[in-house]
Protein backbone atom coordinates (compact mmCIF):
# COMPACT_ATOMS: atom_id res chain seq x y z
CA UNK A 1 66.61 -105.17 155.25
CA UNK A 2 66.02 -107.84 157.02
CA UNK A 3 63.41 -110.46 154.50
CA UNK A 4 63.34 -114.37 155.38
CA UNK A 5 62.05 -117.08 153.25
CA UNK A 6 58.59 -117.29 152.80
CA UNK A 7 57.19 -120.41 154.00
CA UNK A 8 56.49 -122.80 150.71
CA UNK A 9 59.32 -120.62 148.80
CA UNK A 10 61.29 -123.39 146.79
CA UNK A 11 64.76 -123.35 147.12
CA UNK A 12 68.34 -124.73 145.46
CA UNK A 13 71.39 -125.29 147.42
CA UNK A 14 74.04 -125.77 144.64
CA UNK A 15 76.95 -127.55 146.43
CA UNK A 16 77.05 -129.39 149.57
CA UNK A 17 79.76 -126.73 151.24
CA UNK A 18 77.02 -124.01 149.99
CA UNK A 19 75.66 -121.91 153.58
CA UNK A 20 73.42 -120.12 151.49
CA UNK A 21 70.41 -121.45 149.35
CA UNK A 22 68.85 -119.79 145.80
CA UNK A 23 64.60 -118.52 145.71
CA UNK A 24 63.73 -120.31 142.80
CA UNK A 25 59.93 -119.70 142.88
CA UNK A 26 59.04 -117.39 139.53
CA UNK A 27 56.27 -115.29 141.59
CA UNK A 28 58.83 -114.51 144.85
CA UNK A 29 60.18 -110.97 145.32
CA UNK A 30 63.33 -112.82 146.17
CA UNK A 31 63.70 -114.90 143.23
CA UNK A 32 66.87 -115.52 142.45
CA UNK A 33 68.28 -114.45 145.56
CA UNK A 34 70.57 -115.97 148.57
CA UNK A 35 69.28 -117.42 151.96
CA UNK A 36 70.83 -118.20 155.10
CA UNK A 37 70.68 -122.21 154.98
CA UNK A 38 72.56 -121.87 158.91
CA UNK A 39 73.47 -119.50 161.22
CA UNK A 40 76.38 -117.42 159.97
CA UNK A 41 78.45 -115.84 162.46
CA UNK A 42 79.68 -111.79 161.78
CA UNK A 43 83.35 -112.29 160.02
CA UNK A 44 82.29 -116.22 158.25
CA UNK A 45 82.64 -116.35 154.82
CA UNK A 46 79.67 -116.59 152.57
CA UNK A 47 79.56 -119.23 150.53
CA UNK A 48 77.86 -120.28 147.15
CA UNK A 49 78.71 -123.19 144.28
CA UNK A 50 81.23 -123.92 146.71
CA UNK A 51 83.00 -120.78 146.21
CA UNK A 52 83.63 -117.90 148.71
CA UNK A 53 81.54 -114.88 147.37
CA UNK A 54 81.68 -112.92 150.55
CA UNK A 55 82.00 -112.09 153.98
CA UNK A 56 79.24 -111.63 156.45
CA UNK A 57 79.62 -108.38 157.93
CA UNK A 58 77.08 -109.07 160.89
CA UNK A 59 75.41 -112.24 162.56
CA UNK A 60 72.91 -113.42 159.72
CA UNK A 61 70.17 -115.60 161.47
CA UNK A 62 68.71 -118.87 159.61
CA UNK A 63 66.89 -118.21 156.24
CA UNK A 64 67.45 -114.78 156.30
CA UNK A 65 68.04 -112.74 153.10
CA UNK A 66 71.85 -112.42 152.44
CA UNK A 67 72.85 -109.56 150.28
CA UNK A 68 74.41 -106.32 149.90
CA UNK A 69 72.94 -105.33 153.24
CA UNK A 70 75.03 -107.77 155.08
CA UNK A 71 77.39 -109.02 152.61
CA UNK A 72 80.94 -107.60 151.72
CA UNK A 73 83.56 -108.68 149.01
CA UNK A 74 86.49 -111.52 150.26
CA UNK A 75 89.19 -111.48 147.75
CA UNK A 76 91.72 -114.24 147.57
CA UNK A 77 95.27 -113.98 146.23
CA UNK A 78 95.91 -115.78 142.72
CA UNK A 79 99.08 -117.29 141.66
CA UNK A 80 100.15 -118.20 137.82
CA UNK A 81 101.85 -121.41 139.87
CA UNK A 82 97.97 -123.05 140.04
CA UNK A 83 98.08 -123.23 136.64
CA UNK A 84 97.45 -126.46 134.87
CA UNK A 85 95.74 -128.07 137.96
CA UNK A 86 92.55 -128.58 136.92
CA UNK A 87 93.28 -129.66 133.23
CA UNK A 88 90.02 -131.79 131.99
CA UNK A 89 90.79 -132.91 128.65
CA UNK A 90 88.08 -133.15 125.85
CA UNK A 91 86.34 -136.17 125.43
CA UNK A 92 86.78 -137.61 121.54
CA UNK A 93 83.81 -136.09 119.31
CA UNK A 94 82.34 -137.43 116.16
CA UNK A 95 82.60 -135.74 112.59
CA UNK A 96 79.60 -133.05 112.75
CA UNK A 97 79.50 -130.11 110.16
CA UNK A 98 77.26 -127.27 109.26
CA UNK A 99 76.56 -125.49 105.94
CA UNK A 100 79.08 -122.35 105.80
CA UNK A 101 80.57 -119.81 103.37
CA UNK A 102 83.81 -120.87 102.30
CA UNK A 103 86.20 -117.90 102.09
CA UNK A 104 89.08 -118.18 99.93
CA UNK A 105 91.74 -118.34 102.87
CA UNK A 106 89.52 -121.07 104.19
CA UNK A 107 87.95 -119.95 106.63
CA UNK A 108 84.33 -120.29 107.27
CA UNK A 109 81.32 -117.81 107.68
CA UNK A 110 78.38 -118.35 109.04
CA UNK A 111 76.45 -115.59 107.20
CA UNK A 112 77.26 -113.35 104.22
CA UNK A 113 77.22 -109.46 105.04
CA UNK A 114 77.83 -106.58 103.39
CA UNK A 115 79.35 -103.82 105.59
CA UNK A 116 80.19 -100.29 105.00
CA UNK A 117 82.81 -99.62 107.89
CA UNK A 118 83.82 -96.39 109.02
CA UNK A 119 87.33 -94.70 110.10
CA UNK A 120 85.81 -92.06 112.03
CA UNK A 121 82.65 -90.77 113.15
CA UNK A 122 82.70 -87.73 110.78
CA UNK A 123 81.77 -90.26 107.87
CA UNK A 124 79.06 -92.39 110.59
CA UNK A 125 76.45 -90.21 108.29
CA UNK A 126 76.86 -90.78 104.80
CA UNK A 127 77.50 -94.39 105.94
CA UNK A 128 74.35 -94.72 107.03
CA UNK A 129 72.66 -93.33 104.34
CA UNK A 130 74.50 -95.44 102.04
CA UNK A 131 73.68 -98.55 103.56
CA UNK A 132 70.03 -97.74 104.06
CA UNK A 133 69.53 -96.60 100.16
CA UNK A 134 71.36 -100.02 99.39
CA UNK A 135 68.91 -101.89 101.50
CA UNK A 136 65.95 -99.75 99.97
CA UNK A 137 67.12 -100.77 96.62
CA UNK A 138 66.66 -104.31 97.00
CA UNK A 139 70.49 -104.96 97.33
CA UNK A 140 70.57 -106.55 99.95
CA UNK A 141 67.69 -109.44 98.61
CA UNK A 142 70.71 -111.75 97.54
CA UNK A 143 72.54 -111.36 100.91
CA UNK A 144 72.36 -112.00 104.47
CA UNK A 145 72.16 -107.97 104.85
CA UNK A 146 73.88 -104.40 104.32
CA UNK A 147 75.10 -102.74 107.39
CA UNK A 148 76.86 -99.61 107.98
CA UNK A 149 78.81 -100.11 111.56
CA UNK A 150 79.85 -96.29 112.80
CA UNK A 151 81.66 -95.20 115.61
CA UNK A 152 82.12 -91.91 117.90
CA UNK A 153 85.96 -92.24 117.51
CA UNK A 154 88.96 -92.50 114.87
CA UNK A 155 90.41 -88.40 115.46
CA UNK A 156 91.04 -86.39 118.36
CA UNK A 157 93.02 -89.17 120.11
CA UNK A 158 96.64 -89.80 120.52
CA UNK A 159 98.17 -92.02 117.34
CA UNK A 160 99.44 -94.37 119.95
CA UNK A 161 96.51 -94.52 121.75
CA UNK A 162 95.08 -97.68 122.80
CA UNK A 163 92.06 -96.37 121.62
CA UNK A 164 93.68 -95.44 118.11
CA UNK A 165 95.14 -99.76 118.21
CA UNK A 166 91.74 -101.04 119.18
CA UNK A 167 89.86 -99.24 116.52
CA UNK A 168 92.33 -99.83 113.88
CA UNK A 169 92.65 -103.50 114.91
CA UNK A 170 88.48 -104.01 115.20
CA UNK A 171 88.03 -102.20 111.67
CA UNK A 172 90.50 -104.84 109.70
CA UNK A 173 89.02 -107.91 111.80
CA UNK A 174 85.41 -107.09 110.74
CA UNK A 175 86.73 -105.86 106.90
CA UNK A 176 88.45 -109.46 106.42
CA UNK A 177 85.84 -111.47 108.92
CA UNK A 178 84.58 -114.83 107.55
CA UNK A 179 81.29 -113.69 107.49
CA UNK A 180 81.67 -110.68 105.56
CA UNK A 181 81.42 -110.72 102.16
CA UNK A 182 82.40 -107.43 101.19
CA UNK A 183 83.42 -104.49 103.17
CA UNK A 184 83.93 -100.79 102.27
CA UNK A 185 86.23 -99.19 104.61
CA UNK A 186 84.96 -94.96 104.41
CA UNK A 187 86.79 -92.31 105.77
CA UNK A 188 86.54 -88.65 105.69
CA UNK A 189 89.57 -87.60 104.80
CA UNK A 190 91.31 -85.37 107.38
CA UNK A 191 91.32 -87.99 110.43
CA UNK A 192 93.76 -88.93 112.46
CA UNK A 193 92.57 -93.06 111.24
CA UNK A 194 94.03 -92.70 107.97
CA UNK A 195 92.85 -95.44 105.66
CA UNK A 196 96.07 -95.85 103.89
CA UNK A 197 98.02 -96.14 107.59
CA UNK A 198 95.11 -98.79 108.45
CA UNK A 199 95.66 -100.68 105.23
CA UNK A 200 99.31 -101.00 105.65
CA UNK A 201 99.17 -101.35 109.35
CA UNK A 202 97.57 -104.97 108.81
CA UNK A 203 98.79 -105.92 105.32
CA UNK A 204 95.40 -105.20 103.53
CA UNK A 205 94.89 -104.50 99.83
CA UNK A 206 92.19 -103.15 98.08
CA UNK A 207 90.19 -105.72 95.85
CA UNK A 208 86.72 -106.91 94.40
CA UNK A 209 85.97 -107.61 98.06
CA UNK A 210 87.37 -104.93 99.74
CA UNK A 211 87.09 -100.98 98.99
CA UNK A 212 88.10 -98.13 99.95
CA UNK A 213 86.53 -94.29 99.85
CA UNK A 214 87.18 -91.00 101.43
CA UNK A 215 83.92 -88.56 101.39
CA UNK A 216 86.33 -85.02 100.65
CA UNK A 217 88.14 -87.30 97.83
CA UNK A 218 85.21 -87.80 96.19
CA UNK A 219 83.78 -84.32 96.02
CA UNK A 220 81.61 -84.61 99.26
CA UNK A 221 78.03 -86.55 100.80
CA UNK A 222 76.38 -86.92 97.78
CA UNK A 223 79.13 -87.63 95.31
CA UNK A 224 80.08 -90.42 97.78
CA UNK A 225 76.79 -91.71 98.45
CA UNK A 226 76.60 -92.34 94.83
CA UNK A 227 79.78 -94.04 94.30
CA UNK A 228 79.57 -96.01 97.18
CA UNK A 229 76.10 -97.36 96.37
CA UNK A 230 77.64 -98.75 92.73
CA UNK A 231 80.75 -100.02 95.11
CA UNK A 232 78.28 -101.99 97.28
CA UNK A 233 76.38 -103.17 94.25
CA UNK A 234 79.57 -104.57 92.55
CA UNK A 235 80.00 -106.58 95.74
CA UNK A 236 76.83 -107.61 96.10
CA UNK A 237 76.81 -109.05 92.83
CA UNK A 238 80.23 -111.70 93.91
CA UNK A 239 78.57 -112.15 97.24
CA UNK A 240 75.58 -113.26 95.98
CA UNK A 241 77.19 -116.21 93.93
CA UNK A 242 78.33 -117.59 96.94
CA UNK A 243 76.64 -120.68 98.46
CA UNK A 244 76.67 -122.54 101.79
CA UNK A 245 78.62 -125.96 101.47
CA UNK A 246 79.79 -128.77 104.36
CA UNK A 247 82.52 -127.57 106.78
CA UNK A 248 83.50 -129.08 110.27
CA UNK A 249 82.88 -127.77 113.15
CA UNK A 250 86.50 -126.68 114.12
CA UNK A 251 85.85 -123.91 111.84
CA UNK A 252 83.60 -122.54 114.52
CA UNK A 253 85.00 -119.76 116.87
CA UNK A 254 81.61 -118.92 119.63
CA UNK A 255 81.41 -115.52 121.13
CA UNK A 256 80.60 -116.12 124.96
CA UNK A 257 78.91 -113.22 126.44
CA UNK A 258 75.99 -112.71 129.48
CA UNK A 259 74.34 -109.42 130.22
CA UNK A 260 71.43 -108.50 132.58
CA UNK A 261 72.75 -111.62 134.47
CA UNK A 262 70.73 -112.44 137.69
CA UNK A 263 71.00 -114.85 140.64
CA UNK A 264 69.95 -117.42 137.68
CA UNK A 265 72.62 -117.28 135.66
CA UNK A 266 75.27 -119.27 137.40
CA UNK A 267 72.73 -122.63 137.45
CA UNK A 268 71.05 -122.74 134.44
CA UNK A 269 72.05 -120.63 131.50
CA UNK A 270 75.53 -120.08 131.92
CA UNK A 271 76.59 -123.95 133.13
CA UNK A 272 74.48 -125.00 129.85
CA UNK A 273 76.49 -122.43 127.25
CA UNK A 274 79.52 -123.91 129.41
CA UNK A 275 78.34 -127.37 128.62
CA UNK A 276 77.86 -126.44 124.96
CA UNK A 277 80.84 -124.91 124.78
CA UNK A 278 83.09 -127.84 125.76
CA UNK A 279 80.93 -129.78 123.08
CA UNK A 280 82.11 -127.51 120.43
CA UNK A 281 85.95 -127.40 121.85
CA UNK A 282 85.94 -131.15 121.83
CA UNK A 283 84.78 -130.99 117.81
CA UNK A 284 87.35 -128.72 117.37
CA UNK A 285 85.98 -125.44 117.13
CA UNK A 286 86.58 -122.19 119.41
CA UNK A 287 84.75 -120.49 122.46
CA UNK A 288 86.00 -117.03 123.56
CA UNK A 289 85.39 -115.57 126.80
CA UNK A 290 85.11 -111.88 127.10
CA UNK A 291 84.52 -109.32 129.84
CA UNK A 292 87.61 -109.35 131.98
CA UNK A 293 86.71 -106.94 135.07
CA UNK A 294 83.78 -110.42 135.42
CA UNK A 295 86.58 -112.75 135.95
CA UNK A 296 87.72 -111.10 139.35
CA UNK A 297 86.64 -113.73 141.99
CA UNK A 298 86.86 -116.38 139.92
CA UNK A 299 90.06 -116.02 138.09
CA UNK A 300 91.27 -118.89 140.28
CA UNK A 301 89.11 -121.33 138.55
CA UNK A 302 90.15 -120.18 135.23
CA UNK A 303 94.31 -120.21 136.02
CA UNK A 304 94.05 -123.68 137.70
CA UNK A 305 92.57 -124.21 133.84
CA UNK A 306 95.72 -122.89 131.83
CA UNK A 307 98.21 -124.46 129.73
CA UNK A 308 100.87 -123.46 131.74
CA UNK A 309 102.20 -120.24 133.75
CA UNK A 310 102.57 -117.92 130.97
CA UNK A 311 98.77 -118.04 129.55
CA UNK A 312 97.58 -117.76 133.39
CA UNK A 313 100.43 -114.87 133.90
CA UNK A 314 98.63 -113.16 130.83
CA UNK A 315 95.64 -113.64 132.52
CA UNK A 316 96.85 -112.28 136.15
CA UNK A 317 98.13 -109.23 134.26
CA UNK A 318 95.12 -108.18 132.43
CA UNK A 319 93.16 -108.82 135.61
CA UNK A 320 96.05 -106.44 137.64
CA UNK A 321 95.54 -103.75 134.56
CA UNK A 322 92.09 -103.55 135.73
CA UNK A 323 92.12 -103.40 139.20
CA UNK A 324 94.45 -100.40 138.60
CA UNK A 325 91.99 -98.59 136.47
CA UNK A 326 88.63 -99.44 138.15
CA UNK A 327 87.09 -100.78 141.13
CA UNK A 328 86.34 -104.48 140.67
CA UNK A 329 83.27 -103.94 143.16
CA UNK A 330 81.39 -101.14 140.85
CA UNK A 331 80.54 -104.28 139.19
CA UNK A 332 77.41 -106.05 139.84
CA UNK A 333 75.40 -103.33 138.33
CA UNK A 334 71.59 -102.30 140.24
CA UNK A 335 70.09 -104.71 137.86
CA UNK A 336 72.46 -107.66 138.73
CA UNK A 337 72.03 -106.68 142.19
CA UNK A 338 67.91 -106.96 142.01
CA UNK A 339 68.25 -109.99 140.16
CA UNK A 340 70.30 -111.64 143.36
CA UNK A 341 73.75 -111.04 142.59
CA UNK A 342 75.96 -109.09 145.72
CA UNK A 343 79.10 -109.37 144.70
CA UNK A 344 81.56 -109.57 142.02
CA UNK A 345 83.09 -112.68 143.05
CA UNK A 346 79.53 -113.80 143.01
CA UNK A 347 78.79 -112.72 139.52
CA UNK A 348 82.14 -113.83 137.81
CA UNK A 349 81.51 -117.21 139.17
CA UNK A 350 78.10 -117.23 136.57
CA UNK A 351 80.39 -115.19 134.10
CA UNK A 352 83.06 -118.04 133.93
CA UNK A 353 80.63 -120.79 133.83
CA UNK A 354 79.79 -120.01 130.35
CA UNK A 355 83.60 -121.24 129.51
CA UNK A 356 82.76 -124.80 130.35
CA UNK A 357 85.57 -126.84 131.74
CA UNK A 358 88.01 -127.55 128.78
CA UNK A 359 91.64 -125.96 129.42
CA UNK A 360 92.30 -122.57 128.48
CA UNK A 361 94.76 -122.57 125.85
CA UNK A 362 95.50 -118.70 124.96
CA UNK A 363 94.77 -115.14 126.13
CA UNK A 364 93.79 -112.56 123.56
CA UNK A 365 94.30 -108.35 123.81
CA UNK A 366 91.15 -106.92 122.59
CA UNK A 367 90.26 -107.54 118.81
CA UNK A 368 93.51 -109.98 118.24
CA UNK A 369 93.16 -112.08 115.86
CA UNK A 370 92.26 -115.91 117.76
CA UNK A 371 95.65 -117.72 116.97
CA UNK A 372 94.48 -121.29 117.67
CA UNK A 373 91.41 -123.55 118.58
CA UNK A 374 90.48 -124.30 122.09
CA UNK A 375 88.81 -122.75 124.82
CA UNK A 376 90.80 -118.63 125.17
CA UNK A 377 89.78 -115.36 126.63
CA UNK A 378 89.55 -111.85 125.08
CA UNK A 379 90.49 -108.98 127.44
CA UNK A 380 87.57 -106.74 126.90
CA UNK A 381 85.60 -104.61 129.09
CA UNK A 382 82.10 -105.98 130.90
CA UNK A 383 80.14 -103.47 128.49
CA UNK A 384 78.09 -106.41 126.24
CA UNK A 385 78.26 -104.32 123.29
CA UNK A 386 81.84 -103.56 123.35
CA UNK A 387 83.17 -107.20 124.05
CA UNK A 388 81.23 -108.96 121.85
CA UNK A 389 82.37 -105.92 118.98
CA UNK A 390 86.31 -107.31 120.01
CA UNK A 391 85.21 -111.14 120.32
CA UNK A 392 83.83 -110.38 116.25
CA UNK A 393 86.84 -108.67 115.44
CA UNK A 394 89.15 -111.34 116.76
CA UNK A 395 86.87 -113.88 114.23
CA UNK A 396 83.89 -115.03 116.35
CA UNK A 397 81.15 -116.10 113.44
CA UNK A 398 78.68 -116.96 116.07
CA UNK A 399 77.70 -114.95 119.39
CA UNK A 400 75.88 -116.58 122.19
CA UNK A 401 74.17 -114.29 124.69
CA UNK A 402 73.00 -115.53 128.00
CA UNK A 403 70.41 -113.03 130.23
CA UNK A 404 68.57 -113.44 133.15
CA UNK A 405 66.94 -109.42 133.27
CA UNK A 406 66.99 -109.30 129.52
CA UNK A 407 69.01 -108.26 126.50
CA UNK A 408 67.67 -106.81 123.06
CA UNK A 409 71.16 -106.55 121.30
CA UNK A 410 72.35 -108.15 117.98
CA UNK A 411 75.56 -107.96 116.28
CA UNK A 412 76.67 -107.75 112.70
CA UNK A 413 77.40 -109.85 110.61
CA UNK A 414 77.82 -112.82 113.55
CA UNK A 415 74.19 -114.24 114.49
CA UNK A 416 73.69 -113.56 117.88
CA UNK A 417 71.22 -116.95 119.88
CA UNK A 418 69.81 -114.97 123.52
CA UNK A 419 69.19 -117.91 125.96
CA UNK A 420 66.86 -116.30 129.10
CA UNK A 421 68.26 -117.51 132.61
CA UNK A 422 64.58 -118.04 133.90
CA UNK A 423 61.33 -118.90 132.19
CA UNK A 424 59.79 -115.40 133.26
CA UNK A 425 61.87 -113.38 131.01
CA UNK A 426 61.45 -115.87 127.95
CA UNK A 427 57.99 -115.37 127.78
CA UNK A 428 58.08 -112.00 128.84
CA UNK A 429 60.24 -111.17 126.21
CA UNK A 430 59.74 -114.12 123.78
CA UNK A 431 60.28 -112.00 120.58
CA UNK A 432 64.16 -111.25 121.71
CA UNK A 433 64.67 -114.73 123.36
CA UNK A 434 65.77 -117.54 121.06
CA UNK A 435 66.11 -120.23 123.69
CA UNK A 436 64.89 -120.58 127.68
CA UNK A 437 67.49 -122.57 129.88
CA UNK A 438 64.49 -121.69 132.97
CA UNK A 439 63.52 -125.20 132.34
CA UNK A 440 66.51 -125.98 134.40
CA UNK A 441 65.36 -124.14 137.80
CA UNK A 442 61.82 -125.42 137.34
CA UNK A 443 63.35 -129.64 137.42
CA UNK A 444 62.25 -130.00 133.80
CA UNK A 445 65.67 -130.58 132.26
CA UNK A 446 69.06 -130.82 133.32
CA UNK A 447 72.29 -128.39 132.67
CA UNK A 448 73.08 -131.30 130.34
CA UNK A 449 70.46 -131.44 128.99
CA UNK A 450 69.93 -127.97 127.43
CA UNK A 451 73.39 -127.78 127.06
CA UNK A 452 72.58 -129.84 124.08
CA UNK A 453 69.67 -127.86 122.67
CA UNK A 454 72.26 -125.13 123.06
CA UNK A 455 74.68 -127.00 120.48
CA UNK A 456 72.46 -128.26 118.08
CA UNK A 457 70.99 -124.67 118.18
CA UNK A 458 74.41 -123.41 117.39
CA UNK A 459 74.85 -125.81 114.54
CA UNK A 460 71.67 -124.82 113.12
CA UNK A 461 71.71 -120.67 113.19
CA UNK A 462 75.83 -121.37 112.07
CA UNK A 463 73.98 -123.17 109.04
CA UNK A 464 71.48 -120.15 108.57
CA UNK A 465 68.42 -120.66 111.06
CA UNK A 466 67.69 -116.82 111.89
CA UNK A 467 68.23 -115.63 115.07
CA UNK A 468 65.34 -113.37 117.38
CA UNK A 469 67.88 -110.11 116.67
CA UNK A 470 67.89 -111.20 113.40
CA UNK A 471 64.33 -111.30 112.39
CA UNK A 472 63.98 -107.56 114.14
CA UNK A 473 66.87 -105.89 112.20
CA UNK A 474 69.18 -105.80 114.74
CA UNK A 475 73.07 -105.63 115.11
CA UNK A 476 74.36 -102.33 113.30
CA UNK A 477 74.20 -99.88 116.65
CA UNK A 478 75.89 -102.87 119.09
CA UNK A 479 79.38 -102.15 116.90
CA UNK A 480 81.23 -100.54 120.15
CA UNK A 481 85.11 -100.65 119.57
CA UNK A 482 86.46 -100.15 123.03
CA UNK A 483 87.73 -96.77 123.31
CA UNK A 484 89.45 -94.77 126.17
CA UNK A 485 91.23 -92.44 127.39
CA UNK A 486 92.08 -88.67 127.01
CA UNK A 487 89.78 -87.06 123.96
CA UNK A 488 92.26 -84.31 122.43
């Protein structure tokens, strides 16, 4: 392949060290992708937002196209000893709130769900059934909804599987989550995830709020249907007393997640959620990174950002833990790689971007509960559904979803805001798209900008604006608790 730039294509070179410029025009078939902006000898690195992304693996003339074709990954080695220098501290914010549901540990939801939760996928059925006869009903009229969030796991796995911890510890984040307000946890009966083991495992007791039901206990489907409808009912009836009221911002933890990403993502949606994000760090509140196999390439940029040693040794593990178990380069998928993207160095760079500058203060195993405000990561996988299912579970009330190919997915009970990397997917897709940082490529605002509009939006879908995913229903099938390893 051997495509040059089209004479009258419009182009971005995004740092001065850059040897490579970005296709911005909407109507090119290389939109979004890399051009030679000099000669680059066979062996020279390639390199983009001042970053090394690759290598050139033969002479790659003047405005030619560079990509997979003449590209290959450049990996650097990473030490925990650059942590701490690049530490940007937060400017001082003013006293901003939204209108949340007070729980009574004091934490804050954004929303008020009903969700019927199961320990195995033997009871995904009559869950589903229950929740949709609730719905049909009318329950759900006083809330923000009734879900039932199923799973293909919970038996047939080792009881010190990882799989087995990350179910477990996903189930009793969404069952006590800020913005649930009230969760029936239904098993089956015979599974390996008992619900008395889960229950004790994380110090949880039954109550007005939180229930419990096995389907062989209670005489089978239709027994259990019955009871669980009156269950939901019962909690419908608290929930629906509750009202919004005044809480800061630092009661805010933000999901951080891209998917469909393109050669857009790293200049206009992702710097703008980054931009947002620091806004909401420096008011207090919490962003969460996810995805950890999208962090390899850039995980310098993210150590030089730690605390100190021992949250960028975290870090270096979980990154090591993955390189063991996959291949970093599997990752950009054939959509990334039509959108622009060549390698994954190239793609994390975007992926990180969404974290902003502020330092990172913690690193989280999937689903653990977030243990202090700042700026953290999640280890999670790069499967959207299934990191955004741990970033919930760790207490995310709000999800923001960047996408420059374009993502349908919502996730209950945290309102999920889809911001479109380029202005030809938002109107495309305008129904799924609740923002379009494409205004950014096309000159008409800066990363700034609509990093703003990305805040204020936050504040206003925290305070119960509905989302795109929201209005269409969705959120209940994007509950993916990471699960692996041997089925038994």
């Amino acid at each position: 392949m051997s495509s040059t730039r089209r004479r009258g294509d419009r182009v971005i070179v995004l740092h001065p060290r850059d040897n490579v410029e970005v296709v911005l025009d909407e109507g090119s078939s290389l939109k979004g992708h890399k051009l030679a902006r000099v000669d680059i000898a066979e062996g020279e690195s390639i390199v983009k937002l001042g970053e090394i992304v690759g290598m050139a693996t033969e002479p790659i003339d003047s405005g030619a196209h560079v990509h997979s074709h003449n590209v290959a990954p450049d990996r650097r080695l990473v030490t925990a000893a650059e942590a701490g220098s690049n530490l940007v501290a937060s400017p001082d914010a003013g006293a901003r709130t939204f209108d949340g549901y007070v729980r009574s540990d004091g934490r804050v939801g954004t929303r008020n769900h009903i969700v019927v939760l199961t320990t195995v996928n033997c009871s995904a059925s009559v869950a589903k059934v229950m929740a949709r006869q609730a719905r049909e009903s009318g329950l759900a009229a006083a809330v923000d909804g009734i879900s039932a969030l199923t799973h293909e796991g919970g038996c047939g796995i080792g009881v010190d599987s990882a799989s087995l911890a990350n179910l477990r510890r996903t189930i009793a984040g969404y069952a006590t989550h800020a913005n649930t307000g009230g969760a029936l946890i239904l098993g089956l009966g015979c599974e390996i995830n008992q619900i008395q083991g889960l229950l004790d495992e994380f110090g949880l007791v039954e109550g007005d709020r939180l229930r419990v039901m096995g389907i062989q206990e209670q005489g089978g489907s239709s027994a259990t249907i019955a009871s669980g409808l009156a269950v939901i009912g019962e909690m419908v009836d608290l929930a629906g007393a509750d009202t919004r009221t005044p809480a800061p911002l630092a009661e805010l933890a933000l999901a951080l997640q891209c998917g469909g990403s393109d050669g857009y993502s790293a200049i206009t949606a992702n710097p703008a959620l980054g931009y947002a994000s620091d806004l909401l760090v420096a008011h207090g509140g919490t962003a969460v990174l996810g995805e950890t196999p999208e962090m390899h390439g850039a995980e310098h940029l993210l150590v030089r950002r730690a605390l100190n040693t021992s949250v960028a040794q975290d870090l270096l593990d979980r990154l090591a833990w993955w390189r063991q178990h996959s291949e970093p380069e599997d990752n950009p998928t054939p959509g990334n790689k039509a959108g622009g993207l060549t390698t994954i160095a190239e793609k994390s760079l975007g992926s990180v971007a969404k974290g902003g500058t502020s330092p990172l203060v913690d690193v989280l195993r999937y689903a653990e509960p977030i243990r202090r405000k700042g700026f953290m990561i999640m280890d999670s996988p790069g499967y959207d559904p299934c990191s955004v299912t741990g970033e919930i579970a760790s207490g995310c009330n709000l999800v923001c979803f960047t996408t420059g190919r374009g993502s349908v997915s919502g996730f209950v009970p945290a309102p999920s805001i889809k911001i479109a990397t380029n202005t030809g997917v938002f109107e495309r897709m305008r129904e799924d798209m609740d923002l379009n940082a494409g205004t950014i490529a096309s000159g008409e605002e800066s990363v700034a900008e609509v990093g703003e509009r990305i805040f204020e939006l936050l504040l206003a879908t925290a305070s119960g604006q509905q989302t795109a995913s929201e209005a269409l229903g969705f959120g209940e099938e994007e509950f993916v608790p990471w699960q692996s390893g041997v089925v038994t």
